[in-house]
C-alpha atoms as a PDB file:
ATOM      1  CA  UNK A   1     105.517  63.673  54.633  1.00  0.00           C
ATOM      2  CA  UNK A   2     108.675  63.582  52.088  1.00  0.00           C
ATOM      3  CA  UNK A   3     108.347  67.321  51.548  1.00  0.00           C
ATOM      4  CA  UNK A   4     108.394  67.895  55.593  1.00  0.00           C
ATOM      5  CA  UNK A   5     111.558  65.536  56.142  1.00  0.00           C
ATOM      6  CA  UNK A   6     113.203  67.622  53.104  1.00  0.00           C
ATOM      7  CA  UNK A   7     112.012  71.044  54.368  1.00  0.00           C
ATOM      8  CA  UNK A   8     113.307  70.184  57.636  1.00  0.00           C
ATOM      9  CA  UNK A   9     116.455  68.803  56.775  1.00  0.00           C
ATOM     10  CA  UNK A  10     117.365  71.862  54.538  1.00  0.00           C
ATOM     11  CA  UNK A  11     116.032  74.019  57.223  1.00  0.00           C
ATOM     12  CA  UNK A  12     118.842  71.984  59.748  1.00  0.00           C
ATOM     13  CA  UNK A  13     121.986  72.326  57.528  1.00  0.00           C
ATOM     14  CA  UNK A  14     121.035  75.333  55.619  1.00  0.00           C
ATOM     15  CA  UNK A  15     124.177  77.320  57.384  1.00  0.00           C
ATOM     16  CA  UNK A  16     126.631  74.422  57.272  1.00  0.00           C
ATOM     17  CA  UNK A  17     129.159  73.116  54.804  1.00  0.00           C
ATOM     18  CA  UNK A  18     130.306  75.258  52.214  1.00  0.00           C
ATOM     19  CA  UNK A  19     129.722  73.124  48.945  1.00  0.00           C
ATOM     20  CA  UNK A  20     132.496  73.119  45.670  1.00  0.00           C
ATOM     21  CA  UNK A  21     128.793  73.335  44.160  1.00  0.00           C
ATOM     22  CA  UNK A  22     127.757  76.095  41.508  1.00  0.00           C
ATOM     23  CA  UNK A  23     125.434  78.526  42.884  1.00  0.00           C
ATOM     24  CA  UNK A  24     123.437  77.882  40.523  1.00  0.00           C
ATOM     25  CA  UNK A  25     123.221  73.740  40.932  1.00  0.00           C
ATOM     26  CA  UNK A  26     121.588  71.571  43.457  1.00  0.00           C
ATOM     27  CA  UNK A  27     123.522  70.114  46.451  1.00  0.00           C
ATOM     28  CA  UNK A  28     122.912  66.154  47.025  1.00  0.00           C
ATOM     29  CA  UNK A  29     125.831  66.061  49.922  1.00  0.00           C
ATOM     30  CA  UNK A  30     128.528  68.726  50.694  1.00  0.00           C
ATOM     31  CA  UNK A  31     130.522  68.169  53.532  1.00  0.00           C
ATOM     32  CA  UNK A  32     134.439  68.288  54.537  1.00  0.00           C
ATOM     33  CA  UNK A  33     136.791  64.925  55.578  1.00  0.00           C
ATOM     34  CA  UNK A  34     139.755  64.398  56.814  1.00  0.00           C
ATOM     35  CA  UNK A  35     139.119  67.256  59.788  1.00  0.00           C
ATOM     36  CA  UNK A  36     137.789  69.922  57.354  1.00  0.00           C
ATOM     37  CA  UNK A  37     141.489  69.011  55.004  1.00  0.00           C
ATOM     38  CA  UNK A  38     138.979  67.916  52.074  1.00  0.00           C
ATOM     39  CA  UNK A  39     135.661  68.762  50.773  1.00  0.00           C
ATOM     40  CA  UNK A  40     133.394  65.974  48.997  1.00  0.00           C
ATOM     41  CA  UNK A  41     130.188  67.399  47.182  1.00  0.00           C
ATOM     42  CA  UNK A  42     127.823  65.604  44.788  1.00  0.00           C
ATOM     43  CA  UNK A  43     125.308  68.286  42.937  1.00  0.00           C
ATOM     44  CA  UNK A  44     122.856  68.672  40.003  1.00  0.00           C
ATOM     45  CA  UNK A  45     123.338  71.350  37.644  1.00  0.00           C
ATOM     46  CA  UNK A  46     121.281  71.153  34.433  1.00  0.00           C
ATOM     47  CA  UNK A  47     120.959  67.374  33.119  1.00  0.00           C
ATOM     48  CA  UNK A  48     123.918  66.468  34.820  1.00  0.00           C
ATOM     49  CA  UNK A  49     125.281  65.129  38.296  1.00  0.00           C
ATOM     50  CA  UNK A  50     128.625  65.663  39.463  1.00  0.00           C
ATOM     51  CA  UNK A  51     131.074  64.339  41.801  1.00  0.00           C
ATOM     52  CA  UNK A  52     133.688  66.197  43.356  1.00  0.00           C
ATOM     53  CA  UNK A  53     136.532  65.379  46.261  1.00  0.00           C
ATOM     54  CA  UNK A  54     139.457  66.769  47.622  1.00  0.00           C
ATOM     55  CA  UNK A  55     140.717  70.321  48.613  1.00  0.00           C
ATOM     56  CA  UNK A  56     138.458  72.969  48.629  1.00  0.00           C
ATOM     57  CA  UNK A  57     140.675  75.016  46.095  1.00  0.00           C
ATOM     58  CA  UNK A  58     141.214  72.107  43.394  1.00  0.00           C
ATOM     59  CA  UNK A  59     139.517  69.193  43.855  1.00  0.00           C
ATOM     60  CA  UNK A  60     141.846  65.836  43.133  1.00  0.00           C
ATOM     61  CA  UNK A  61     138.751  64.426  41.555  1.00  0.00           C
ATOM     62  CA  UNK A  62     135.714  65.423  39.294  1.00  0.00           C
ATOM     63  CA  UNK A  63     133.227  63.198  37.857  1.00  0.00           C
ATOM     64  CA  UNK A  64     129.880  64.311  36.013  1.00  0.00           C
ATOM     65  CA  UNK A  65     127.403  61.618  34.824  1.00  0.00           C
ATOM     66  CA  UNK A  66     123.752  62.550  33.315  1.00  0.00           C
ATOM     67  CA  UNK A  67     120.949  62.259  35.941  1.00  0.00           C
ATOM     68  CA  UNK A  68     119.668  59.138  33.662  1.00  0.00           C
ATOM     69  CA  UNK A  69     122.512  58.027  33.598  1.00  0.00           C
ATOM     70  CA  UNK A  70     123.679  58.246  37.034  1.00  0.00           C
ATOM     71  CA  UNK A  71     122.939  55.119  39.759  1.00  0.00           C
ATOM     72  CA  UNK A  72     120.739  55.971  42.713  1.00  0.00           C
ATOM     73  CA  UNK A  73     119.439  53.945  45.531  1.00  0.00           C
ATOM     74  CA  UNK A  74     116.710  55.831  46.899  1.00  0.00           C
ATOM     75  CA  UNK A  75     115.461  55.585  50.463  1.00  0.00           C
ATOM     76  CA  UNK A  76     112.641  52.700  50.691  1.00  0.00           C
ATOM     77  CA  UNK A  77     110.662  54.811  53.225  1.00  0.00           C
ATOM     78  CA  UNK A  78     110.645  52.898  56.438  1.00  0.00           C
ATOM     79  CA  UNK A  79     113.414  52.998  58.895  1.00  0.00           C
ATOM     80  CA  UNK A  80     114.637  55.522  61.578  1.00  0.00           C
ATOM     81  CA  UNK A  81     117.141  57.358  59.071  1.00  0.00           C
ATOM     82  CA  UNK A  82     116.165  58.591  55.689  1.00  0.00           C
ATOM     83  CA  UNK A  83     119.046  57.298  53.729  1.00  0.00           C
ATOM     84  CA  UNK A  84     120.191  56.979  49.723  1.00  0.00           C
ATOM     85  CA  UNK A  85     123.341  56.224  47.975  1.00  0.00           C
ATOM     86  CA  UNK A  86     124.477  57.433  44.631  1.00  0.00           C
ATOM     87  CA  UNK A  87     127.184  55.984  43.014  1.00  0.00           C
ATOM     88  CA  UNK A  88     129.963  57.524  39.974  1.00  0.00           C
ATOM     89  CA  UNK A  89     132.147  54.868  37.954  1.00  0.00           C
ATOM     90  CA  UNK A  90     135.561  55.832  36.339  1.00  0.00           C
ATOM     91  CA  UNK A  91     137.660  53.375  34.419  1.00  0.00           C
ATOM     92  CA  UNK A  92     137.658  50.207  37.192  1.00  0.00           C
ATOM     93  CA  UNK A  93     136.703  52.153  39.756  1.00  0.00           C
ATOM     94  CA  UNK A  94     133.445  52.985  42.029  1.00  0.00           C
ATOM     95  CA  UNK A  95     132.893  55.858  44.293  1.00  0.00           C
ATOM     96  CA  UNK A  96     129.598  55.341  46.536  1.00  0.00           C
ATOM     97  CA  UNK A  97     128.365  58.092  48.120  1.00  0.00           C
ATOM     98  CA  UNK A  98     125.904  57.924  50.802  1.00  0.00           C
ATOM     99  CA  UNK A  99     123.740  60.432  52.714  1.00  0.00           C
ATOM    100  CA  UNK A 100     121.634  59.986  55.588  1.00  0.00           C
ATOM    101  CA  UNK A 101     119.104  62.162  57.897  1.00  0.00           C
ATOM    102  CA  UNK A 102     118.239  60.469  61.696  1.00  0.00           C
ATOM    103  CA  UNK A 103     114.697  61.144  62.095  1.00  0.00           C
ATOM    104  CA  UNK A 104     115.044  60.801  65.907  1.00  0.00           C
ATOM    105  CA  UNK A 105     118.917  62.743  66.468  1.00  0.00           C
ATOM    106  CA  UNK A 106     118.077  64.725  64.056  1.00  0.00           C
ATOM    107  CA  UNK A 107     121.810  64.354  62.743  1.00  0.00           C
ATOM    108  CA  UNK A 108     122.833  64.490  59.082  1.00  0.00           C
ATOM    109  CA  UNK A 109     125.850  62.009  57.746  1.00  0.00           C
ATOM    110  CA  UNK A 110     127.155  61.034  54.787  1.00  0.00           C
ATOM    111  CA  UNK A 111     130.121  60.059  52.928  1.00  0.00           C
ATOM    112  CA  UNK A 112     132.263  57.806  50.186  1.00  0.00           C
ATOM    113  CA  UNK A 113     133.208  54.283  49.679  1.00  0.00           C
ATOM    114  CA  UNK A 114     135.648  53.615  46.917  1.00  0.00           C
ATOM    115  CA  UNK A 115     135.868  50.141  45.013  1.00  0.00           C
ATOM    116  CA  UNK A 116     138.493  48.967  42.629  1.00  0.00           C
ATOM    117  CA  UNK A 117     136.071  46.268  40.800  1.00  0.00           C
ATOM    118  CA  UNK A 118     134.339  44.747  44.314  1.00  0.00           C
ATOM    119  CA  UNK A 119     137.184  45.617  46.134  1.00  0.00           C
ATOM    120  CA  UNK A 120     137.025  48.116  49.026  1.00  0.00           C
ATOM    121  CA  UNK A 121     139.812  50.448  49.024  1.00  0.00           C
ATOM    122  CA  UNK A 122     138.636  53.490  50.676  1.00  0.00           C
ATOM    123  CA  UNK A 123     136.149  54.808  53.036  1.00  0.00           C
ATOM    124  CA  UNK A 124     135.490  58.108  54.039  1.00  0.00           C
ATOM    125  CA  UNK A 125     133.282  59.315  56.731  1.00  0.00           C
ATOM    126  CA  UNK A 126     131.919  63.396  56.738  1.00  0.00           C
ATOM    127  CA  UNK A 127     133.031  65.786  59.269  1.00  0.00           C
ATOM    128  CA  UNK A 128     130.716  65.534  61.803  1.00  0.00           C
ATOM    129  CA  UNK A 129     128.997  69.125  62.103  1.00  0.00           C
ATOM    130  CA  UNK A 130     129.735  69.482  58.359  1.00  0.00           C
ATOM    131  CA  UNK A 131     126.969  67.794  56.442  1.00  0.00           C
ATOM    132  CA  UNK A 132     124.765  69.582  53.764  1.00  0.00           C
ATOM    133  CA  UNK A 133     121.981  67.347  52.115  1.00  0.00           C
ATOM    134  CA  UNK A 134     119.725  67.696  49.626  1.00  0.00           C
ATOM    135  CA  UNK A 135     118.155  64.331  49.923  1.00  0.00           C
ATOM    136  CA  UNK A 136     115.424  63.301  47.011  1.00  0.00           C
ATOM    137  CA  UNK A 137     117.202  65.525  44.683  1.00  0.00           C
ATOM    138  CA  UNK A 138     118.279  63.095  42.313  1.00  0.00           C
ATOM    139  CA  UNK A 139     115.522  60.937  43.102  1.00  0.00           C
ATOM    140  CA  UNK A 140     113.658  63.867  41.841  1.00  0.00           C
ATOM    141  CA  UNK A 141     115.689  64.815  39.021  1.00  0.00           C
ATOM    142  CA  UNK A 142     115.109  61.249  37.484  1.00  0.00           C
ATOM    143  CA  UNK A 143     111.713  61.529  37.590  1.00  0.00           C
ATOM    144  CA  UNK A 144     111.827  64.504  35.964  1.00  0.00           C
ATOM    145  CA  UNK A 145     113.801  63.179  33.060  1.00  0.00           C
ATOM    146  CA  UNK A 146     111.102  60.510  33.014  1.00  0.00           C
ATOM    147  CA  UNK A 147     112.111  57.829  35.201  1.00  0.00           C
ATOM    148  CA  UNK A 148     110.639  56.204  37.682  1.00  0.00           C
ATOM    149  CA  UNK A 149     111.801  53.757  40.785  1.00  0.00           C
ATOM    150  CA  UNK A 150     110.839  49.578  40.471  1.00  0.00           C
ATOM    151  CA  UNK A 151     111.504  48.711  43.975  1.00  0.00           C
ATOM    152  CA  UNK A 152     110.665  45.234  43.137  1.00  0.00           C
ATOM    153  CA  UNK A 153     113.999  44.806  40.712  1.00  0.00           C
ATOM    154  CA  UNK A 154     115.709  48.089  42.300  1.00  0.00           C
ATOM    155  CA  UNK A 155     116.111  49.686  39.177  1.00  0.00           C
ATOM    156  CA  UNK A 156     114.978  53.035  37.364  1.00  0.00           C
ATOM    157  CA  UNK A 157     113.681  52.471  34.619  1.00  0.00           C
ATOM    158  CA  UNK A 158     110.732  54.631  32.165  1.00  0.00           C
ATOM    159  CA  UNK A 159     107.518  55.228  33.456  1.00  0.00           C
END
């Protein structure tokens, strides 16, 4: 059933957003904000996961973390949306991105929430009509590398 959600999603989005990805790496999200001004991508390439926002040219920000490393909530499997959040840390702050698929609209979203410590201090919606996912990438990646999901404590940890 995961591999038919992913196949269709991919199949949905496959001509959308154009993603500050490499070719050759995996796209988690890729979408545009602020009415197509900025681009925010999270994608796999190799052993590592990065984070990039801001214009399509030169991003303002770029943040790579090992897939081991990197935090990811996956989706619990029940629910109308398949959903999952990744987040990147840098100095005291936190940059949450989320993704989501509606099962029923069959609408993609996604976007960032930024903490300073547990502070919200910015949130940032996709374009709608913009959205590229690639959800269970990570989720895959991790498991991969040897990890696997305890939903009872909500951590990865090794299998």
């Amino acid at each position: 059933m995961r591999l038919f959600y992913a196949t269709a999603i991919c199949a949905i989005t496959a001509s959308q957003a154009l993603a500050l990805c490499a070719t050759e790496s995996t796209i988690v999200l890729s979408c545009t904000t602020s009415g197509g001004t900025d681009h925010l991508d999270v994608c796999i390439s190799g052993n590592s996961v990065i984070y990039r926002y801001g214009p399509e040219s030169a991003p303002d920000l770029t943040l790579t973390t090992t897939v081991a490393q990197v935090e990811h909530q996956p989706w619990p499997g029940i629910g109308r949306a398949i959903w999952e959040a990744v987040t990147f840390r840098n100095d005291a702050y936190s940059y949450e991105v989320y993704s989501s698929y509606d099962k029923f609209d069959q609408v993609s979203d996604g976007g960032v929430t930024v903490y300073q410590q547990d502070d919200e201090v910015a949130a940032l919606a996709c374009d709608a009509g913009s959205v590229t996912l690639g959800l269970f990438a990570i989720g895959d990646a991790k498991e991969a590398a040897g990890q696997c999901w305890d939903p009872e404590v909500q951590i990865w940890g090794h299998c």
